[in-house]
N, C-alpha and C. Protein backbone atom coordinates (compact mmCIF):
# COMPACT_ATOMS: atom_id res chain seq x y z
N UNK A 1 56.64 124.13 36.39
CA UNK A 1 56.53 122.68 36.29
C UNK A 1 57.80 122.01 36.81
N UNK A 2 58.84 122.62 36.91
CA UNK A 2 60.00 122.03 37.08
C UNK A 2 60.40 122.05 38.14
N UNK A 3 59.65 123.30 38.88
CA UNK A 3 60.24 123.10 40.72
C UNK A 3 59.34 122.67 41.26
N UNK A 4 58.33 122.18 40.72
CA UNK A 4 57.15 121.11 41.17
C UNK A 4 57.98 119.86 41.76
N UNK A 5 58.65 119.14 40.16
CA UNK A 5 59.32 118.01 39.76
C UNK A 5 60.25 117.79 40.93
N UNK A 6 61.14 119.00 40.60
CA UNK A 6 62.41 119.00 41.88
C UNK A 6 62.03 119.08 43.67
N UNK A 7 61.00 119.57 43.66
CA UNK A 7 60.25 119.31 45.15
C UNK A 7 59.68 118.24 45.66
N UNK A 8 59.03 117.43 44.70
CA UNK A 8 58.74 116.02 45.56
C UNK A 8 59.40 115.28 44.89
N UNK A 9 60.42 115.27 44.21
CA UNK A 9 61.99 113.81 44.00
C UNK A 9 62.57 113.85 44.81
N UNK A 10 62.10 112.21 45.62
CA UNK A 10 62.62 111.61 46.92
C UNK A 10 63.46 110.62 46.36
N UNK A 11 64.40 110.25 46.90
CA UNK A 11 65.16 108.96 46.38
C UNK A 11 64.27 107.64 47.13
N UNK A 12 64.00 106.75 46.41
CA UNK A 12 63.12 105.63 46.59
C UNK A 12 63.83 104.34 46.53
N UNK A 13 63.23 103.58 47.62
CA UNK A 13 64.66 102.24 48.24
C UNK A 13 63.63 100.97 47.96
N UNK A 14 62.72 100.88 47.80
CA UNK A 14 61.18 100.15 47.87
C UNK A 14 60.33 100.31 46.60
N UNK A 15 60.10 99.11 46.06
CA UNK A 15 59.52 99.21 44.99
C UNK A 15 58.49 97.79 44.85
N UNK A 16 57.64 98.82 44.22
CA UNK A 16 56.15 97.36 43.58
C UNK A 16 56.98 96.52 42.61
N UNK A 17 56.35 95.09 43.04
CA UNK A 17 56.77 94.72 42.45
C UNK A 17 55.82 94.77 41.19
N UNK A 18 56.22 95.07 39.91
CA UNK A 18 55.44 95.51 38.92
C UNK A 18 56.60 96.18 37.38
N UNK A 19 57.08 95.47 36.58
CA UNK A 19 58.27 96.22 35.81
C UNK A 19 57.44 97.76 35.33
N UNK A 20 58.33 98.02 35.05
CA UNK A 20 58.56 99.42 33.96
C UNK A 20 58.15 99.43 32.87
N UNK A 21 57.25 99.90 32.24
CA UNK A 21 56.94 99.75 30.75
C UNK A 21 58.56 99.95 30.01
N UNK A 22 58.57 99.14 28.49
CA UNK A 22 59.47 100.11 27.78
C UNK A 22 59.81 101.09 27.13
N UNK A 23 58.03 101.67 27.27
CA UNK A 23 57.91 103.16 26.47
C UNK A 23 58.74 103.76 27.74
N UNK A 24 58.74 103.94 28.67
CA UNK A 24 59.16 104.43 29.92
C UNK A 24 60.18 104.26 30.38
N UNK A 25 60.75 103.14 29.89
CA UNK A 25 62.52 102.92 29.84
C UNK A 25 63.02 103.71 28.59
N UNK A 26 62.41 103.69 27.50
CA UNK A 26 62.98 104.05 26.39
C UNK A 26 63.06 106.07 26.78
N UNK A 27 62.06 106.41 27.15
CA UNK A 27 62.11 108.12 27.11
C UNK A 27 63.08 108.10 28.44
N UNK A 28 63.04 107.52 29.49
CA UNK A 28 64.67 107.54 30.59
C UNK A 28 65.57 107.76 29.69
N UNK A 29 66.36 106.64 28.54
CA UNK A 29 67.07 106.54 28.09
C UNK A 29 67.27 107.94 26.96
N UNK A 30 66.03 108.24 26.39
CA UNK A 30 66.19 109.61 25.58
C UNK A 30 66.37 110.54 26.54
N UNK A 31 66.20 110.45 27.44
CA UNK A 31 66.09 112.06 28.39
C UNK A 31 67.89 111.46 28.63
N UNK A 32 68.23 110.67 28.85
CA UNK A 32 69.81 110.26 29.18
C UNK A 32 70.63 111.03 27.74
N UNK A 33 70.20 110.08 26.72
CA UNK A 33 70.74 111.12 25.74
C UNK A 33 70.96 112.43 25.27
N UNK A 34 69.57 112.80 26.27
CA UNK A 34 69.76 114.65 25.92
C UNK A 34 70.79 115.49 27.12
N UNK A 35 71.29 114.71 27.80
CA UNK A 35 71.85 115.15 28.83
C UNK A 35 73.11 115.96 28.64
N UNK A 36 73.10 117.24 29.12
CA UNK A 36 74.28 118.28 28.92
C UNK A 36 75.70 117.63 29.01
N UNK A 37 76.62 117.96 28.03
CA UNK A 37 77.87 116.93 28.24
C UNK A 37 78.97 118.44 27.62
N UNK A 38 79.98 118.14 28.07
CA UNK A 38 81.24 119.31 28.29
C UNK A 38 81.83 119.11 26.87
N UNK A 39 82.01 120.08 26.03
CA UNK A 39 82.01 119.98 24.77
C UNK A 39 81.31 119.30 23.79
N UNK A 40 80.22 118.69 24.28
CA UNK A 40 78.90 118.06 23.20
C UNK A 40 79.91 116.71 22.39
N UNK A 41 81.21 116.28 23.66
CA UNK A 41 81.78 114.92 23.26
C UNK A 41 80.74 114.01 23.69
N UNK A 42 79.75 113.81 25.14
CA UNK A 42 79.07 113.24 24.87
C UNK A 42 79.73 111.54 25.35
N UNK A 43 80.39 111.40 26.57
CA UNK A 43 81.77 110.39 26.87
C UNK A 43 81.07 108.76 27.95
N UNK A 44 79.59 109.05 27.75
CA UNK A 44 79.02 108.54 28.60
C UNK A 44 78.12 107.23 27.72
N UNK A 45 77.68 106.22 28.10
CA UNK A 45 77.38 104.92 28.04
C UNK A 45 76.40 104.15 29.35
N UNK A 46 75.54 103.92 28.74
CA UNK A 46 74.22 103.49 29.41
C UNK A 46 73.83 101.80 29.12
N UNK A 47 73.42 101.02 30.33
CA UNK A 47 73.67 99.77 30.48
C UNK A 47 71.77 99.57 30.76
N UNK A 48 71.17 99.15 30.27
CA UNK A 48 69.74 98.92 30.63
C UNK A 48 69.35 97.59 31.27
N UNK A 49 68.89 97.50 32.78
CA UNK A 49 69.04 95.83 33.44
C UNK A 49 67.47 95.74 33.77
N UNK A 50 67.26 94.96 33.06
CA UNK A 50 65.81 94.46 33.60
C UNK A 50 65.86 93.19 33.97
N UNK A 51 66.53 92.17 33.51
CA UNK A 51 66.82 91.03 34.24
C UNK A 51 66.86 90.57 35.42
N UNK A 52 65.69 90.50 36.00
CA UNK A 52 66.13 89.78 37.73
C UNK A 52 67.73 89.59 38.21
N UNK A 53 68.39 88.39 37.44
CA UNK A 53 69.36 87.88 37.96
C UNK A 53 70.36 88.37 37.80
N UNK A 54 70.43 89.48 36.61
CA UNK A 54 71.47 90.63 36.77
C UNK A 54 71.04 91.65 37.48
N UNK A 55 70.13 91.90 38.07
CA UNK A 55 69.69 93.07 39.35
C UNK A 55 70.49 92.56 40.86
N UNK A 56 69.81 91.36 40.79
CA UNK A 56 70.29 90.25 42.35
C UNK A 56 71.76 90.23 42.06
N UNK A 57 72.36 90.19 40.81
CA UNK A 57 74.22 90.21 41.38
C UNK A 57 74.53 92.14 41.28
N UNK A 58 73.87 92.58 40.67
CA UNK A 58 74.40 94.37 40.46
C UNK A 58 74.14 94.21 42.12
N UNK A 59 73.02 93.81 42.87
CA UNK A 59 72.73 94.47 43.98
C UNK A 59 73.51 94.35 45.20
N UNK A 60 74.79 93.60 44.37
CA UNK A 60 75.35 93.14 45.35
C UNK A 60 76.78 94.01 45.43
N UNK A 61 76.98 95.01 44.26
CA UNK A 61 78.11 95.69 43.80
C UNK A 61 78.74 95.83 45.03
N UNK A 62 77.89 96.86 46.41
CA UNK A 62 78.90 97.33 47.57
C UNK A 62 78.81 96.55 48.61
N UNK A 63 79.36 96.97 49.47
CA UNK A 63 79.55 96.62 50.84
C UNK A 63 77.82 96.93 51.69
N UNK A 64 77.79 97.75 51.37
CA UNK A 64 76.39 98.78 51.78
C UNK A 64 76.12 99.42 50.65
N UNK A 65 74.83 99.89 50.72
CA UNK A 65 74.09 100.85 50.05
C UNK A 65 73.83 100.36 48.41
N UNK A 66 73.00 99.14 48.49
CA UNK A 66 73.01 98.34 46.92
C UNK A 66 72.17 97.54 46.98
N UNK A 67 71.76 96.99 48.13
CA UNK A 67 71.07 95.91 47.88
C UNK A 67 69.27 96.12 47.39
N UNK A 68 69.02 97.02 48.04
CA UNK A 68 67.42 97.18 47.40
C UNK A 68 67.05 97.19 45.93
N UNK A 69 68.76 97.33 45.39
CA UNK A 69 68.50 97.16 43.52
C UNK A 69 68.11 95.97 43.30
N UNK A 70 68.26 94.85 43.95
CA UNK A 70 67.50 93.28 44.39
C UNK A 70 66.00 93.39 43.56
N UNK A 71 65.02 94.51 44.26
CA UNK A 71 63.77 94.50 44.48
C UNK A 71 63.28 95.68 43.57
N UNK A 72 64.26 96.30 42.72
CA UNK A 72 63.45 97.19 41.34
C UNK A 72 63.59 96.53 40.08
N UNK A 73 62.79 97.22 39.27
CA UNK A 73 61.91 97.00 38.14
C UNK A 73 63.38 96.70 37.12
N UNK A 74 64.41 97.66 37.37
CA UNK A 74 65.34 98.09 36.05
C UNK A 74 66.75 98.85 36.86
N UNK A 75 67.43 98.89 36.17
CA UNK A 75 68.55 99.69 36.99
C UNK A 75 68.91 100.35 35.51
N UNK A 76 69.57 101.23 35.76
CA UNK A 76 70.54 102.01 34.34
C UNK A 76 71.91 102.04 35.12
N UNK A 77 72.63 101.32 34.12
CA UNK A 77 74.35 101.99 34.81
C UNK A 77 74.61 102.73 34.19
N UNK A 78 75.44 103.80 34.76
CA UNK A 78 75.86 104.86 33.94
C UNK A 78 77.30 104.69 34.09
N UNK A 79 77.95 104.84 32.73
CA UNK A 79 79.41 104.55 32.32
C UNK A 79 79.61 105.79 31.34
N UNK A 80 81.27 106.03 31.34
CA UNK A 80 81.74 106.83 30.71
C UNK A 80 83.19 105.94 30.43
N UNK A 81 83.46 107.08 28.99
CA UNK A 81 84.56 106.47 28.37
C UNK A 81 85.30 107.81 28.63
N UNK A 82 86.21 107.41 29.78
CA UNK A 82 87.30 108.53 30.32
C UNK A 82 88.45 108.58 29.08
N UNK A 83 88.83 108.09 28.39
CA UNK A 83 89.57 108.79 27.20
C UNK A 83 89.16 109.48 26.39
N UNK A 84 87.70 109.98 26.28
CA UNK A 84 86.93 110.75 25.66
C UNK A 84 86.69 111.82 26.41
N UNK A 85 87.16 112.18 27.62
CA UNK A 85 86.64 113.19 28.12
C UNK A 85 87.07 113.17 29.56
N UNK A 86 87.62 114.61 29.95
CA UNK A 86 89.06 114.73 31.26
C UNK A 86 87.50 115.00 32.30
N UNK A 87 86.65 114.99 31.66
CA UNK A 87 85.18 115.41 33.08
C UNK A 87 84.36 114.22 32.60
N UNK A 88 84.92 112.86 32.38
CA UNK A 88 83.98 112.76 32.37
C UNK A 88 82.65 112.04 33.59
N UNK A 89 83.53 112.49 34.74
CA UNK A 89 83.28 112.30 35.93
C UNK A 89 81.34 113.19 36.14
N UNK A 90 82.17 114.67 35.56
CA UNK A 90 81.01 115.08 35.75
C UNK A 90 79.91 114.88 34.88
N UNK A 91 80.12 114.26 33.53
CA UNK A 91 79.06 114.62 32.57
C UNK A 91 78.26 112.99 32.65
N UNK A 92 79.18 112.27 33.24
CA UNK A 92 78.15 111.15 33.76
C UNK A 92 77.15 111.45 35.14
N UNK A 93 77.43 111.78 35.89
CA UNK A 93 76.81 112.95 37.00
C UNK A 93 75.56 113.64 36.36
N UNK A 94 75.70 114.13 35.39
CA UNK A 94 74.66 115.42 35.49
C UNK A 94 73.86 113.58 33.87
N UNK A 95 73.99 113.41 33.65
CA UNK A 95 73.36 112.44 33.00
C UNK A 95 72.50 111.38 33.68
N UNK A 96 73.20 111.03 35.40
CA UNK A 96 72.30 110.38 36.17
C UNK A 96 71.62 111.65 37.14
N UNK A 97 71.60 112.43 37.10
CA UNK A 97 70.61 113.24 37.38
C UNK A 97 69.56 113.46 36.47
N UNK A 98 69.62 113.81 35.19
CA UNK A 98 68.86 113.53 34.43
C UNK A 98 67.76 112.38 34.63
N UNK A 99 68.32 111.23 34.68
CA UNK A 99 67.67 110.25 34.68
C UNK A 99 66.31 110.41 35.88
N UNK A 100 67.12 110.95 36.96
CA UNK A 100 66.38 111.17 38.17
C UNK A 100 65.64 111.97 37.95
N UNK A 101 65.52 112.65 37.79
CA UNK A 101 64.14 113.86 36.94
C UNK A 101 63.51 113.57 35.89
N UNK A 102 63.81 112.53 34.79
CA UNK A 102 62.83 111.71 34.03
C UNK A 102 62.50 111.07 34.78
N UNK A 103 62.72 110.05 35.81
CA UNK A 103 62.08 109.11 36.64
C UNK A 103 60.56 110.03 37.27
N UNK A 104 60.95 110.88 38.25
CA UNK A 104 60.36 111.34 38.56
C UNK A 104 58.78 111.80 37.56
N UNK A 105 59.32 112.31 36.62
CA UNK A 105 58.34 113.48 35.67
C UNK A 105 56.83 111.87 35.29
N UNK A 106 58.30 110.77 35.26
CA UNK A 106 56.83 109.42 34.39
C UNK A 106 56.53 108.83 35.97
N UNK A 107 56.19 109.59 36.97
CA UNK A 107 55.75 109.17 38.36
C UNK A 107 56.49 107.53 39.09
N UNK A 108 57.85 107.59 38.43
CA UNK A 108 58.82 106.23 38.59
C UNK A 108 59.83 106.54 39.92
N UNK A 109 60.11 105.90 41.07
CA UNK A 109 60.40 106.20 41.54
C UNK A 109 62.51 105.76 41.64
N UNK A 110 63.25 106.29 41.85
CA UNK A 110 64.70 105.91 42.06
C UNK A 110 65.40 106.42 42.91
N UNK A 111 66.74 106.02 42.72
CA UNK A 111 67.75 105.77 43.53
C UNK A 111 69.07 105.96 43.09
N UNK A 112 70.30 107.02 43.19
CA UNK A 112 71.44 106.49 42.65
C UNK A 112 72.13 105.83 43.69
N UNK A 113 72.94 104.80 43.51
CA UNK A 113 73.88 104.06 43.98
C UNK A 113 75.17 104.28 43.56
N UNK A 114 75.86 104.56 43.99
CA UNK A 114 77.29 105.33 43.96
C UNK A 114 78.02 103.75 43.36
N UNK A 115 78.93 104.04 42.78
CA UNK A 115 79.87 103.02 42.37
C UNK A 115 81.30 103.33 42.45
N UNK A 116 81.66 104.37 41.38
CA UNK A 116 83.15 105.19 41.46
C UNK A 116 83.35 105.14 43.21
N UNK A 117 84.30 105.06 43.12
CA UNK A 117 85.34 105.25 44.40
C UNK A 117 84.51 104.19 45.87
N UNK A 118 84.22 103.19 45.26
CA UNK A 118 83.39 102.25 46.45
C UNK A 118 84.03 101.43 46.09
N UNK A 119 83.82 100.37 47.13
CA UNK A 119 84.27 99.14 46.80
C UNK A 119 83.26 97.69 47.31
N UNK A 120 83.06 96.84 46.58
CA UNK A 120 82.46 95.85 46.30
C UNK A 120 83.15 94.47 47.58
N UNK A 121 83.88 94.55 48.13
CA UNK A 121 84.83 93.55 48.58
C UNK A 121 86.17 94.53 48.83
N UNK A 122 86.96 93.42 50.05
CA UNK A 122 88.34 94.20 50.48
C UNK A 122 89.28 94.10 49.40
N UNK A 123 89.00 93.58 48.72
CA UNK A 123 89.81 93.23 47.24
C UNK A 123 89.58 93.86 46.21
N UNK A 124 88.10 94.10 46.09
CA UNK A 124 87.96 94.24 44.67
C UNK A 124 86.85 95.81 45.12
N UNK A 125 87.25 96.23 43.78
CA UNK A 125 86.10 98.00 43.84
C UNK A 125 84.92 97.70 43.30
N UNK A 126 84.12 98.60 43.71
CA UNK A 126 82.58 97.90 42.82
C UNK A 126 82.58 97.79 41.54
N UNK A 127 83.27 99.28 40.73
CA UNK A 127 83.67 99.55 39.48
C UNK A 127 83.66 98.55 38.96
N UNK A 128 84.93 97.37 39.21
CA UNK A 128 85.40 96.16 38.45
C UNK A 128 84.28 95.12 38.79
N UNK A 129 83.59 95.03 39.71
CA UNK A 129 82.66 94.13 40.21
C UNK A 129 81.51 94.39 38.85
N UNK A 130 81.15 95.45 38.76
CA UNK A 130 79.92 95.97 37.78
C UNK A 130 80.37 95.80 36.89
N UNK A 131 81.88 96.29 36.71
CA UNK A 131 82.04 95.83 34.86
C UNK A 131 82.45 94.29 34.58
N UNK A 132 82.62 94.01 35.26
CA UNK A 132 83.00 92.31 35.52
C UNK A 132 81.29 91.70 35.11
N UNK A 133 80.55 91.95 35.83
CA UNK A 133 78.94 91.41 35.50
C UNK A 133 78.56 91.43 34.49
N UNK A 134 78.89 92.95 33.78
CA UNK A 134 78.54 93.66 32.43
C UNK A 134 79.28 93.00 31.20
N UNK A 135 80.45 92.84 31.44
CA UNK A 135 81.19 92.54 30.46
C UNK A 135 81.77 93.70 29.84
N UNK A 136 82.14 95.06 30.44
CA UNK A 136 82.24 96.04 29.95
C UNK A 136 83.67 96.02 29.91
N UNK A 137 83.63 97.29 29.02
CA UNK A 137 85.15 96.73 27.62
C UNK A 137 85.99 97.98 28.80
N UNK A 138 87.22 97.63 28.61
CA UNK A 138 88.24 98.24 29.87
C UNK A 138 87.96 100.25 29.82
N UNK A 139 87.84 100.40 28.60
CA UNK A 139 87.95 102.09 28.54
C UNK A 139 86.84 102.34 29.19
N UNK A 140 85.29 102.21 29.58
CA UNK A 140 84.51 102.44 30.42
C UNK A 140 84.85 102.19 31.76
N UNK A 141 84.34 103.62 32.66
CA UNK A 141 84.68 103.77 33.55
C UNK A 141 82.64 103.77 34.41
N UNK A 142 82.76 103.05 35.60
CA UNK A 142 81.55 103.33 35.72
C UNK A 142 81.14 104.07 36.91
N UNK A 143 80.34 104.82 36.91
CA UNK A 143 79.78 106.25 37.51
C UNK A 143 78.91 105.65 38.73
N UNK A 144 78.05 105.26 38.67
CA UNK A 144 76.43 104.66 39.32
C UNK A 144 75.72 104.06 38.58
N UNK A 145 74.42 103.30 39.82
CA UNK A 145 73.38 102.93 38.83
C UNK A 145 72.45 103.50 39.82
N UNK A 146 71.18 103.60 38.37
CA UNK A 146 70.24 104.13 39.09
C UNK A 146 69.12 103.21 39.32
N UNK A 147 68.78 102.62 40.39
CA UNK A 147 67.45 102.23 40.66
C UNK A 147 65.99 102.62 40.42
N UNK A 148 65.48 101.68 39.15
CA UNK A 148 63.57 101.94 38.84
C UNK A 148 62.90 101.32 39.29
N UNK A 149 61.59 101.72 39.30
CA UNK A 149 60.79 101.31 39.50
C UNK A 149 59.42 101.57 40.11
N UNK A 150 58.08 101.10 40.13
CA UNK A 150 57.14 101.99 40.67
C UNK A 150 57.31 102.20 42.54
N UNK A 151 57.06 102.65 42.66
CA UNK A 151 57.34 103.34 44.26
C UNK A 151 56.50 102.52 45.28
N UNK A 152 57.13 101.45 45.94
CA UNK A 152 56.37 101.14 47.35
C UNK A 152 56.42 101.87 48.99
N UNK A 153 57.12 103.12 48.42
CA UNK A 153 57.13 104.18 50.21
C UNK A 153 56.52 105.26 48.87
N UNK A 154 56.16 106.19 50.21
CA UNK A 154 55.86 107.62 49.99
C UNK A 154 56.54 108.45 50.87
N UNK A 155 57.39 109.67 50.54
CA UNK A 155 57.59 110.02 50.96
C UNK A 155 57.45 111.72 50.72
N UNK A 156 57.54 112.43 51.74
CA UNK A 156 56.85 113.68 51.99
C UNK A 156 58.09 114.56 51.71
N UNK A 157 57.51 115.72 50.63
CA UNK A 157 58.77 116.29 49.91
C UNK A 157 59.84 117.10 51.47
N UNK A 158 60.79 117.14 51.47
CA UNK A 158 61.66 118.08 52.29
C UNK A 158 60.95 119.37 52.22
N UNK A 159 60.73 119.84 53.22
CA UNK A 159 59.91 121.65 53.38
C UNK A 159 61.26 122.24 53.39
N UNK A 160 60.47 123.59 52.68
CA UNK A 160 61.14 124.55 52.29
C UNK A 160 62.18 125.10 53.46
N UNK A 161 61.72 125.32 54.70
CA UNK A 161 62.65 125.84 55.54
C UNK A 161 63.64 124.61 56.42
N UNK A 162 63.51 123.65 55.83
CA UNK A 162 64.68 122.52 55.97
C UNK A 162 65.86 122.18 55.41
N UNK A 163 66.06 122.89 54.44
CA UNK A 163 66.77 123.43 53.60
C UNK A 163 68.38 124.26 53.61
N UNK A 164 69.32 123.83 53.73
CA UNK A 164 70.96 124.73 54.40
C UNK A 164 70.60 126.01 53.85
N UNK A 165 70.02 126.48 54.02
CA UNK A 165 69.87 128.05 53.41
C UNK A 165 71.33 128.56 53.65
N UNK A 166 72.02 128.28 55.21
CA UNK A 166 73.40 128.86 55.25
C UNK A 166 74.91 128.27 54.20
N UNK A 167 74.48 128.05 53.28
CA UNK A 167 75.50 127.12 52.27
C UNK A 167 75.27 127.70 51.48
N UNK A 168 74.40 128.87 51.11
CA UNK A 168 74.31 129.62 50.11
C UNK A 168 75.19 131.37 50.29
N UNK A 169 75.94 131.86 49.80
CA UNK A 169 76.66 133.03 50.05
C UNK A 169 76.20 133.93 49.03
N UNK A 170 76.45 135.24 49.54
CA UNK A 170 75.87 136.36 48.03
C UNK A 170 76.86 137.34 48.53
N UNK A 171 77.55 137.20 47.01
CA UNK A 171 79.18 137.31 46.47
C UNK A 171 80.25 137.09 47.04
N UNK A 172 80.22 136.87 48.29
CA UNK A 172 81.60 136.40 48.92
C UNK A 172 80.96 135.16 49.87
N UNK A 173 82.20 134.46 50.26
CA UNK A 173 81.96 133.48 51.16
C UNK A 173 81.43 134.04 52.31
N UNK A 174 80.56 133.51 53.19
CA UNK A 174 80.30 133.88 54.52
C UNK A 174 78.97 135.11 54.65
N UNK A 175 78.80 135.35 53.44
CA UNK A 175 77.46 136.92 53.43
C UNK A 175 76.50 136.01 52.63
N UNK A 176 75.29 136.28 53.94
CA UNK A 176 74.27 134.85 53.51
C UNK A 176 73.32 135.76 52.30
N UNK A 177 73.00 134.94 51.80
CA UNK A 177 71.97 135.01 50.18
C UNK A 177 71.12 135.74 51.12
N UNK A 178 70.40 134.73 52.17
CA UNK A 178 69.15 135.36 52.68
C UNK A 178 68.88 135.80 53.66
């Protein structure tokens, strides 16, 4: 069931217009909570946007690569409280992946949008741009958001032999798996 899941999750830029149930926001958000975290500290913080007019300014976080959050159902930001945790780079990471595989599983389609290390303006980083919108308190650090919503493209899973097969090594660098 699960390399079903992981085979046709396309990242999705286009969406019906049509919201998200909140039974369907709410199990995103539980599947967020169950998400593997590096000592079960657990350093991560979730922002739920269904609001139009906070979508239309989030969508504006970068330079590029943001604006279609304009035209979904919901966004999740994902934030971490970096004094709680020296990863917590990664455990917000594997938490918006999560999300992306609950999206998927309730037939919802998304998107992450990078935030960390972007910038919003020649001045300003998206980071502060998003937490500036949010109102988020200085110790949150923010990761991405992820774009919901029901799916207006289709797209055709990546085939199997499209795949870097050569990025895979078996036991040393350079001796291919396959």
């Amino acid at each position: 069931m699960f390399m079903s899941l992981i085979r046709k999750r396309r990242s999705i830029r286009r969406f019906l217009d049509k919201p998200v149930e909140k039974e369907k926001l709410d199990l995103l958000v539980e599947a967020a909570l169950r998400a593997p975290s590096s000592r079960g500290v657990n350093p991560w913080h979730f922002v739920v946007v269904t609001d139009r007019e906070m979508l239309n300014r989030l969508s504006q976080s970068k330079e590029h690569g943001s604006a279609f959050l304009k035209n979904a159902a919901a966004g999740i930001v994902v934030c971490a409280d970096a004094s709680k945790s020296d990863v917590w780079v990664e455990d917000a990471s594997i938490a918006t992946t999560v999300i992306h595989l609950a999206a998927a599983s309730l037939d919802l389609g998304s998107c992450w949008i990078q935030i960390r290390e972007r910038m919003h303006a020649p001045q300003q980083t998206a980071e502060a741009y998003v937490a500036e919108q949010l109102k988020l308190p200085a110790a949150l650090k923010v990761q991405a958001i992820v774009a919901l919503g029901y799916p207006d493209e289709s797209k055709t899973p990546h085939a199997r032999e499209s795949l870097p097969d050569a990025q895979v090594h078996a036991g040393f660098y350079g001796v291919p798996y396959r």
